[in-house]
C-alpha atoms as a PDB file:
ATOM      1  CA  UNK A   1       0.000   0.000   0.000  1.00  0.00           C
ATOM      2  CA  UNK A   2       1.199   3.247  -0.844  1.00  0.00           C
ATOM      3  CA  UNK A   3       2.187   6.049   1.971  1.00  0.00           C
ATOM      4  CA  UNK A   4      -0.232   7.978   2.690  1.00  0.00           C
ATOM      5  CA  UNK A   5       0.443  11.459   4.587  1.00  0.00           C
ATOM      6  CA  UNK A   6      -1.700  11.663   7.587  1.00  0.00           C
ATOM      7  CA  UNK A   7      -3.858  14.560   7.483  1.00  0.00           C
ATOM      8  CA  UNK A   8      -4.255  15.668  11.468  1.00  0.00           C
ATOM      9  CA  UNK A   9      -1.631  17.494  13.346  1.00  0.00           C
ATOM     10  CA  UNK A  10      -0.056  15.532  15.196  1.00  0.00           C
ATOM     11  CA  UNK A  11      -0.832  15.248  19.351  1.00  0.00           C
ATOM     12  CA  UNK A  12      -3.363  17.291  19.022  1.00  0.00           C
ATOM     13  CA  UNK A  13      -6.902  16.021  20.900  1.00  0.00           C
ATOM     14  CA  UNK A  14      -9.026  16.709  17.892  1.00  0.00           C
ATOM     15  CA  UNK A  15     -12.229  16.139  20.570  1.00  0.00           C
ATOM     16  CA  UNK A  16     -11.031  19.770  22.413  1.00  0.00           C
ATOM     17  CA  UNK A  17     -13.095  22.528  22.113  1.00  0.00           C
ATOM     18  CA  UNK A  18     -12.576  24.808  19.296  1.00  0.00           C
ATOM     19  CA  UNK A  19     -13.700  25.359  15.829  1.00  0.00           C
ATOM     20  CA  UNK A  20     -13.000  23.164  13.225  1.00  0.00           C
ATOM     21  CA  UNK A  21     -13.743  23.676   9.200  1.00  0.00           C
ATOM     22  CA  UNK A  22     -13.703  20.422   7.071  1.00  0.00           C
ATOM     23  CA  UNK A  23     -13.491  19.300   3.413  1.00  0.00           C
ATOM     24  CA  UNK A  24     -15.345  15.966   2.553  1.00  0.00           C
ATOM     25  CA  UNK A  25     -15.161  14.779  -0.908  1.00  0.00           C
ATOM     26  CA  UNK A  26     -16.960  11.911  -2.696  1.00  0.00           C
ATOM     27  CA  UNK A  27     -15.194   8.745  -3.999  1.00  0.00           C
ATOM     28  CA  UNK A  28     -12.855   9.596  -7.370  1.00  0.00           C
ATOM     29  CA  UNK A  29     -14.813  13.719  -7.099  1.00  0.00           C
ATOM     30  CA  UNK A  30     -18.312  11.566  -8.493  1.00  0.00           C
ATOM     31  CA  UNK A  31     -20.862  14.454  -8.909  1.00  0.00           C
ATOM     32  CA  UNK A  32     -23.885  13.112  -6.882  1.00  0.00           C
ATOM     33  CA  UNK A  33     -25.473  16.208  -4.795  1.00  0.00           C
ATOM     34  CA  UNK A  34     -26.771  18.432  -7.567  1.00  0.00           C
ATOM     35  CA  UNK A  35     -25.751  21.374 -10.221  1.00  0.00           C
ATOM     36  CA  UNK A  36     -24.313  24.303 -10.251  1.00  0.00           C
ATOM     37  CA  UNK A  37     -26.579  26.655 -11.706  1.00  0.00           C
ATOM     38  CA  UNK A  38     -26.159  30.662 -12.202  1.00  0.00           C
ATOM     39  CA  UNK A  39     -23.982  30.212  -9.131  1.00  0.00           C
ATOM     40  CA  UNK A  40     -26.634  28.325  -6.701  1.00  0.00           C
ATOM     41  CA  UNK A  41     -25.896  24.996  -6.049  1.00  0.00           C
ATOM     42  CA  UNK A  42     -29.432  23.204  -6.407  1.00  0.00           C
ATOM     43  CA  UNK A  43     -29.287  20.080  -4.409  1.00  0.00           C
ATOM     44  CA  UNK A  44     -30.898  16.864  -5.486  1.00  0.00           C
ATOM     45  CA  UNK A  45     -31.944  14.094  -3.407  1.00  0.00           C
ATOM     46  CA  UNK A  46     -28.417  13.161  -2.628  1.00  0.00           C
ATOM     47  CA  UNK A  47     -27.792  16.637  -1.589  1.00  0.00           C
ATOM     48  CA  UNK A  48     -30.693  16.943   0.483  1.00  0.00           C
ATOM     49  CA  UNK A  49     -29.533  13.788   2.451  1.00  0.00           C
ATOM     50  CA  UNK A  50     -25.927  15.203   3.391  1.00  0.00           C
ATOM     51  CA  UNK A  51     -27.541  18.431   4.432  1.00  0.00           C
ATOM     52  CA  UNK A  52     -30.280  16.949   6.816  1.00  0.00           C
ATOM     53  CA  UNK A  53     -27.368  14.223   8.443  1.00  0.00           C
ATOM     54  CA  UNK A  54     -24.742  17.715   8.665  1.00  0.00           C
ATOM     55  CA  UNK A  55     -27.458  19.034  10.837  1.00  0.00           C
ATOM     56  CA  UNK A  56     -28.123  15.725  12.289  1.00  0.00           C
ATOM     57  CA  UNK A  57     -25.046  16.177  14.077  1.00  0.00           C
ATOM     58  CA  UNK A  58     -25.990  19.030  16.246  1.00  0.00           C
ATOM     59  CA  UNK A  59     -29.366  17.636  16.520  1.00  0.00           C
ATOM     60  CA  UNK A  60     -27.048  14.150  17.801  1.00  0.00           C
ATOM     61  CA  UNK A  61     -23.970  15.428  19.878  1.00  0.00           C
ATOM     62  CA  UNK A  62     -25.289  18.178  22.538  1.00  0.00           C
ATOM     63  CA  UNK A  63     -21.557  19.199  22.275  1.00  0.00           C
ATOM     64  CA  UNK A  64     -21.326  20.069  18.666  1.00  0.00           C
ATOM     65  CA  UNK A  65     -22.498  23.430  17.097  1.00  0.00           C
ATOM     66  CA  UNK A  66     -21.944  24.056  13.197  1.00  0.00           C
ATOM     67  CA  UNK A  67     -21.390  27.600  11.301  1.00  0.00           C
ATOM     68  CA  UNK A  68     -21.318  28.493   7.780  1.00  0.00           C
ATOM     69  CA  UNK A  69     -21.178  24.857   5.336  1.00  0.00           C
ATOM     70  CA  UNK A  70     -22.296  24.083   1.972  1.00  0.00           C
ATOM     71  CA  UNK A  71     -22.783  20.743  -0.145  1.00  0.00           C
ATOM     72  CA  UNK A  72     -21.024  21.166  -3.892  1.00  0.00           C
ATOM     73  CA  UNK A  73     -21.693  18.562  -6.658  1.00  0.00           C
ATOM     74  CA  UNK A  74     -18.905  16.320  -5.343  1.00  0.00           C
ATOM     75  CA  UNK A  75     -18.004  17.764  -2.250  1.00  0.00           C
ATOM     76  CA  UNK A  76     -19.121  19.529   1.220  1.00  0.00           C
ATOM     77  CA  UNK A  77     -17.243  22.534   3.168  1.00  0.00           C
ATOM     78  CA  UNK A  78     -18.196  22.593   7.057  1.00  0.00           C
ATOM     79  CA  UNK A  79     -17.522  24.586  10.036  1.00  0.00           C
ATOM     80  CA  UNK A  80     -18.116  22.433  13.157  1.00  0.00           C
ATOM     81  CA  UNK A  81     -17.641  23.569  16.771  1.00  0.00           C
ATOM     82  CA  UNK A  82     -16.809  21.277  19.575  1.00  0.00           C
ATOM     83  CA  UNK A  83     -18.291  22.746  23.027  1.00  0.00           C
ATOM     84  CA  UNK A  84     -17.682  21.066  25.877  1.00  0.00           C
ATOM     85  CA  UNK A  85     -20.302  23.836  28.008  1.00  0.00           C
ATOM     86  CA  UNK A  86     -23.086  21.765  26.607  1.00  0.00           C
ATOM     87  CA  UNK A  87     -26.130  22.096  28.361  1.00  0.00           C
ATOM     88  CA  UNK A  88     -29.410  19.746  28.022  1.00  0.00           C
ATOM     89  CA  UNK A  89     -32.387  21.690  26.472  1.00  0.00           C
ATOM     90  CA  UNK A  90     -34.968  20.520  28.157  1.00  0.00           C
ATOM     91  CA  UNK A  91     -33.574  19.818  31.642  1.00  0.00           C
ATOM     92  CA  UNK A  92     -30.365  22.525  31.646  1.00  0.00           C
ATOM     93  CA  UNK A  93     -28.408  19.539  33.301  1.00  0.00           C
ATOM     94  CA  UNK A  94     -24.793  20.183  32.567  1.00  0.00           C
ATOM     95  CA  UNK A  95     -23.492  18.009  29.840  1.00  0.00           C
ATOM     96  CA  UNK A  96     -20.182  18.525  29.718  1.00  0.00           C
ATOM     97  CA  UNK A  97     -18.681  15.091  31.360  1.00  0.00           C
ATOM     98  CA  UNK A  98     -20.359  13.430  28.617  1.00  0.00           C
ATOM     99  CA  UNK A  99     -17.461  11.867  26.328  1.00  0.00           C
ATOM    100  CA  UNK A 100     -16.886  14.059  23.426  1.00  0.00           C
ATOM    101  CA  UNK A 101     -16.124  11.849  20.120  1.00  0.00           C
ATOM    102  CA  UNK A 102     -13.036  13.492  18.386  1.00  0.00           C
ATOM    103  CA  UNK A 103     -13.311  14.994  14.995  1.00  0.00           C
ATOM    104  CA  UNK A 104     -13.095  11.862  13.213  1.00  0.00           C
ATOM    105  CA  UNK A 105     -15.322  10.154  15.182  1.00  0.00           C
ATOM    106  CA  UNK A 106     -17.702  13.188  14.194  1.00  0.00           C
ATOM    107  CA  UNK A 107     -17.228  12.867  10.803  1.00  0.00           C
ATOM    108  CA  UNK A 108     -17.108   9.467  10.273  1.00  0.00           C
ATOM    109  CA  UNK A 109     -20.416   9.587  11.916  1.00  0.00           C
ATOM    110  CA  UNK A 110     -21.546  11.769   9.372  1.00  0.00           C
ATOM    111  CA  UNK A 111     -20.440   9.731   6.120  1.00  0.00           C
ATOM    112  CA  UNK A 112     -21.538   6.344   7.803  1.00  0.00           C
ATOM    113  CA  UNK A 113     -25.316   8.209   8.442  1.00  0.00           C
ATOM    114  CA  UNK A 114     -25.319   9.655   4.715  1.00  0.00           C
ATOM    115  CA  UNK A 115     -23.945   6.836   3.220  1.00  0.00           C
ATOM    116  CA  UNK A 116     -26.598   4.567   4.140  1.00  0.00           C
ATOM    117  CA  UNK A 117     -29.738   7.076   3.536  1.00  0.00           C
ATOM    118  CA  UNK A 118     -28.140   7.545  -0.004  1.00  0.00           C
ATOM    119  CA  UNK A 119     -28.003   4.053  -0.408  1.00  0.00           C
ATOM    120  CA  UNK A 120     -31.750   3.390   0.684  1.00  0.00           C
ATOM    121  CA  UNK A 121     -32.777   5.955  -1.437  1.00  0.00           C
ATOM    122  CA  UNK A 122     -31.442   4.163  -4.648  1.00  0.00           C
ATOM    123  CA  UNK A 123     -27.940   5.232  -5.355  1.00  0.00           C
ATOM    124  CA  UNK A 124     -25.784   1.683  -4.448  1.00  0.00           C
ATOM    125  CA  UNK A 125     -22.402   3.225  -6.160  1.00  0.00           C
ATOM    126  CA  UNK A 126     -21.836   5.773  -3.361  1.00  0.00           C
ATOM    127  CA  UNK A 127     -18.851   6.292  -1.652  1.00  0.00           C
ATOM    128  CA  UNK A 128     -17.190   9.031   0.453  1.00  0.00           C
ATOM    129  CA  UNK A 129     -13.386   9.141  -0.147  1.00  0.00           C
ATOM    130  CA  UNK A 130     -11.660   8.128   2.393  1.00  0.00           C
ATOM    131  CA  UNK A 131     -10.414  10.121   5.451  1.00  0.00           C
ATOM    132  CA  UNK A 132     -11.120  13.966   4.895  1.00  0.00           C
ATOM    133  CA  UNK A 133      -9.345  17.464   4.933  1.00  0.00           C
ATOM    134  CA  UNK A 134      -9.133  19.251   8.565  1.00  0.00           C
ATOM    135  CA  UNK A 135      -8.026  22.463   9.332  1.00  0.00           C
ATOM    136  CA  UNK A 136      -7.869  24.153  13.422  1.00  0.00           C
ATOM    137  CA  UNK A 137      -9.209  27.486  12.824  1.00  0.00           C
ATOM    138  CA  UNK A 138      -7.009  29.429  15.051  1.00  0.00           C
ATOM    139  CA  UNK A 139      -8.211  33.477  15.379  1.00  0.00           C
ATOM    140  CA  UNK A 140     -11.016  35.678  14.135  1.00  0.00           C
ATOM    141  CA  UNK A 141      -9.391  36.270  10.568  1.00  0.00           C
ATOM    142  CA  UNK A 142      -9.376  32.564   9.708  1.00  0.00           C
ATOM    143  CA  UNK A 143     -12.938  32.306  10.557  1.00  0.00           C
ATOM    144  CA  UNK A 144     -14.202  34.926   8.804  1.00  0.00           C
ATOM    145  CA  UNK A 145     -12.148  34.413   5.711  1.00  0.00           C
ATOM    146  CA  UNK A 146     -13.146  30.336   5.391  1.00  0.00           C
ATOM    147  CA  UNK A 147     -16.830  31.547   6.240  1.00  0.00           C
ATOM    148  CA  UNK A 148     -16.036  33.838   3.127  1.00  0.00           C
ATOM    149  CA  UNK A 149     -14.651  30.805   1.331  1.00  0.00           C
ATOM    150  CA  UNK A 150     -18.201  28.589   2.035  1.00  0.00           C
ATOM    151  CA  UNK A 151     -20.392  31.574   1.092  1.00  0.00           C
ATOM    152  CA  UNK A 152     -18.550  31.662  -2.393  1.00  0.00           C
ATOM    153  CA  UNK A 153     -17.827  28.668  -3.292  1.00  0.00           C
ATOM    154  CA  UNK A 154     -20.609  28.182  -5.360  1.00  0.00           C
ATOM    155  CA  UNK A 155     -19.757  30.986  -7.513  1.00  0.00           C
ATOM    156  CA  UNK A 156     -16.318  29.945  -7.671  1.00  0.00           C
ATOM    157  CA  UNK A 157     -17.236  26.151  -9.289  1.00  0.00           C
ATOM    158  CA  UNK A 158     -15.383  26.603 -12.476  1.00  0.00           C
ATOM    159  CA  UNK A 159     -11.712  27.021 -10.558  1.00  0.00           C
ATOM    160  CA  UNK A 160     -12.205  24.362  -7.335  1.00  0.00           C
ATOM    161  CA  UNK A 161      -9.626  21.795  -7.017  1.00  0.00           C
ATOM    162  CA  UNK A 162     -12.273  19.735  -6.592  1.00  0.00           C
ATOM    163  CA  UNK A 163     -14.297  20.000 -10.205  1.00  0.00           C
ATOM    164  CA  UNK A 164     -13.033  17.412 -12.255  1.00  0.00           C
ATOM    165  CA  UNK A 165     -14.167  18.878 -15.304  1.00  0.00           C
ATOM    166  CA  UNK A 166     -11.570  21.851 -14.162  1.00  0.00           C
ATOM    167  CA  UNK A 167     -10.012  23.525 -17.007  1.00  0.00           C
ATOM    168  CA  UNK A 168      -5.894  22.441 -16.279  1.00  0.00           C
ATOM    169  CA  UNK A 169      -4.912  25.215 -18.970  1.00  0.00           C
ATOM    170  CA  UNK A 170      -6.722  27.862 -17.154  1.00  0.00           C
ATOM    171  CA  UNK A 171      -5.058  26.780 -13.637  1.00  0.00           C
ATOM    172  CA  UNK A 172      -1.853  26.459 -15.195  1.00  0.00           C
ATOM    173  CA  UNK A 173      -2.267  29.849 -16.499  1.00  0.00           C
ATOM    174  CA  UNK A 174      -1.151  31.624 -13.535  1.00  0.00           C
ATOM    175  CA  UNK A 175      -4.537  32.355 -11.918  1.00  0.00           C
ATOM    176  CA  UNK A 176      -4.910  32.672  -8.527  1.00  0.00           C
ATOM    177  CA  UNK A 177      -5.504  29.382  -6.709  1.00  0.00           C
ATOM    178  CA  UNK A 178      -8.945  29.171  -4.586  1.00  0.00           C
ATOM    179  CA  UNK A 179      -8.739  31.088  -0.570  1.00  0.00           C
ATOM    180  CA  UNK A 180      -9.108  26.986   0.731  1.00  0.00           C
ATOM    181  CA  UNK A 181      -5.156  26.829  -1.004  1.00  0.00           C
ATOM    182  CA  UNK A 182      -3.916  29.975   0.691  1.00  0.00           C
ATOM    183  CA  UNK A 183      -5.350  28.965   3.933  1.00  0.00           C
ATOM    184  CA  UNK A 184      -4.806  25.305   4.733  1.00  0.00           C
END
């Protein structure tokens, strides 16, 4: 098997509180959420599943909180916040000695949920690719310039690393890569 770099930093307790924005692509960058169109991405049934399990996870995991995401053809963009001053709704018991699962335990949550509502609604090639992209989001600026990153990624389709029908000659032409490049 080949080497494969390891994606987290490492000895860091990725089940800490802090904020925390995520890239999960699909299996080979398959386009199964929906279309582009004049800039809007306008999710199908596919999409609509990943949205309702992204929320599913603060709905799930008292502990979590999410901020700016959005689903693309082949790929997702999330901000998730781990609290550990979790309260119970209903009750206002404290929560926070309940075990927090780490990022990855989060996330692969997430894809094992979605996966299987995407295959019970028809679609038996989907996969998630494996692992996914992390990055700490350390101060203000980061936050509000990957929140700036989600809002436009959308209009911004035709130049993500992550559109396989990407024009190479046009990257290759010395344009400026996409704010996810600059910042991770």
């Amino acid at each position: 098997m080949p080497y494969r770099k390891c994606n987290r930093i490492p000895k860091y307790d990725y089940s800490r509180n802090g904020y925390y924005f995520v890239t999960i692509c699909t299996k080979h960058r398959q386009e199964w959420f929906g279309n582009i169109q004049n800039d809007i991405m306008e999710l199908n049934e596919y999409g609509q599943i990943v949205r309702k399990q992204w929320v599913w996870l603060l709905e799930q995991y008292n502990y979590v909180k999410l901020d700016k995401f959005t689903i693309m053809p082949n790929h997702m963009h999330g901000i998730l916040i781990i609290s550990g001053d979790a309260r119970d709704v209903g009750t206002g018991r404290d929560l926070s000695l309940q075990k927090t699962k780490s990022l990855s335990g989060l996330i692969g949550a997430f894809k094992t949920t979605s996966s299987k509502l995407i295959h019970m609604a028809g679609l038996k090639g989907f996969h998630w690719q494996r692992s996914f992209y992390d990055r700490v989001i350390r101060n203000e600026k980061e936050l509000t310039q990957i929140c700036e990153y989600i809002i436009n990624n959308p209009k911004q389709w035709d130049m993500d690393i992550n559109n396989k029908h990407e024009n190479i000659n046009i990257v290759g032409a010395g344009r400026d890569l996409p704010l996810l490049n600059k910042i991770i």
